[in-house]
Protein backbone atom coordinates (compact mmCIF):
# COMPACT_ATOMS: atom_id res chain seq x y z
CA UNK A 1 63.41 65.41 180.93
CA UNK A 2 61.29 64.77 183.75
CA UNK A 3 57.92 63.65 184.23
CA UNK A 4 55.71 64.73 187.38
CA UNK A 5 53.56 61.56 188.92
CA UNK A 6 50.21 63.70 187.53
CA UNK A 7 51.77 63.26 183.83
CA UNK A 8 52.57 59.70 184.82
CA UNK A 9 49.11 59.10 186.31
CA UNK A 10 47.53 60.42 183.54
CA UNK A 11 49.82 58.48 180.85
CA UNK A 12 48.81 54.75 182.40
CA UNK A 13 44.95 56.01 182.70
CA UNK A 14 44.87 57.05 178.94
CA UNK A 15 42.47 54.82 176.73
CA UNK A 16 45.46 53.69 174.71
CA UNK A 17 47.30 52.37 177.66
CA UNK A 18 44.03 50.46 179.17
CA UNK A 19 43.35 48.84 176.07
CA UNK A 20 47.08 47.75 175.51
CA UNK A 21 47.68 46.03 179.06
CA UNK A 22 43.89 44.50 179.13
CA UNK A 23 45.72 42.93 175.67
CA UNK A 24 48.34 41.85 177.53
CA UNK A 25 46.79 40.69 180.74
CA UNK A 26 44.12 38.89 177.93
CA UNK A 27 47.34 37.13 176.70
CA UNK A 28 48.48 36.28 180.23
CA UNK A 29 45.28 34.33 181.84
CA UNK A 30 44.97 32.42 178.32
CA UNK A 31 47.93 30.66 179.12
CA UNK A 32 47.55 30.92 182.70
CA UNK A 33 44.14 28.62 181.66
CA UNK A 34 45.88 26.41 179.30
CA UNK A 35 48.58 25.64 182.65
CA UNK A 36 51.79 27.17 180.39
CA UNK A 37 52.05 29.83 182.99
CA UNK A 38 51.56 30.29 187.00
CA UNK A 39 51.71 33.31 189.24
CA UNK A 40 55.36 33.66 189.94
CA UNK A 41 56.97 31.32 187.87
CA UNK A 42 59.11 34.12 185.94
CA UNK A 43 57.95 33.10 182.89
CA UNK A 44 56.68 35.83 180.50
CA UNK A 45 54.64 36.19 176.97
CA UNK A 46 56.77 36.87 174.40
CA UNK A 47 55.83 37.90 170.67
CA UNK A 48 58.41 36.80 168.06
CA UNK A 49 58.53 39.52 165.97
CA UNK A 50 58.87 41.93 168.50
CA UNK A 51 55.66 44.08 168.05
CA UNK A 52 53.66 44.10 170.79
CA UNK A 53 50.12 44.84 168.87
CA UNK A 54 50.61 41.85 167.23
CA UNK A 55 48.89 39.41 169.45
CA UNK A 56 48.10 36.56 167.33
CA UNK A 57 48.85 33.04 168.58
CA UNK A 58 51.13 31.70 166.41
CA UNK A 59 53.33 35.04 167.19
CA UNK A 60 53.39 34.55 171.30
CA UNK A 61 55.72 31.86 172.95
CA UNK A 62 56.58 31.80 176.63
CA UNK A 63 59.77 32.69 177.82
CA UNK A 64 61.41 33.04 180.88
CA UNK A 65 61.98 36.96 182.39
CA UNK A 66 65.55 36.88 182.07
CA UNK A 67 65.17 35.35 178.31
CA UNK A 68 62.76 37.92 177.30
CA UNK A 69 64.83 41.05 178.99
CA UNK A 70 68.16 40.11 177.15
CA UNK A 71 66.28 40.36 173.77
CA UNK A 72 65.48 44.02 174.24
């Protein structure tokens, strides 16, 4: 099946979506702060269990792109 850039437009502007990635971006400057992560470096925030709404520290490592890919 194939999706038209107006469904995909309106998919990523959904409330859902914004709340989910301002999560994730959330997730991303905290460590960018605490110097675990830079711009660039590959490395990626990674949750343990494998659910993505489940944001709490002790659930998030970081891990490097390739790391995090091969898990999927």
């Amino acid at each position: 099946m194939a999706y038209s850039k107006g469904d995909y437009k309106k998919y990523h502007k959904s409330k859902r979506m914004k709340e989910e990635r301002a999560k994730r971006n959330k997730n991303r400057r905290e460590a960018e702060r605490k110097k675990k992560v830079k711009k660039g470096d590959g490395k990626e925030i990674d949750h343990k269990d494998g659910n993505p709404k489940n944001n709490k520290k002790s659930n998030l490592r970081i891990v490097s792109r390739r790391k995090n890919r091969k898990k999927q």
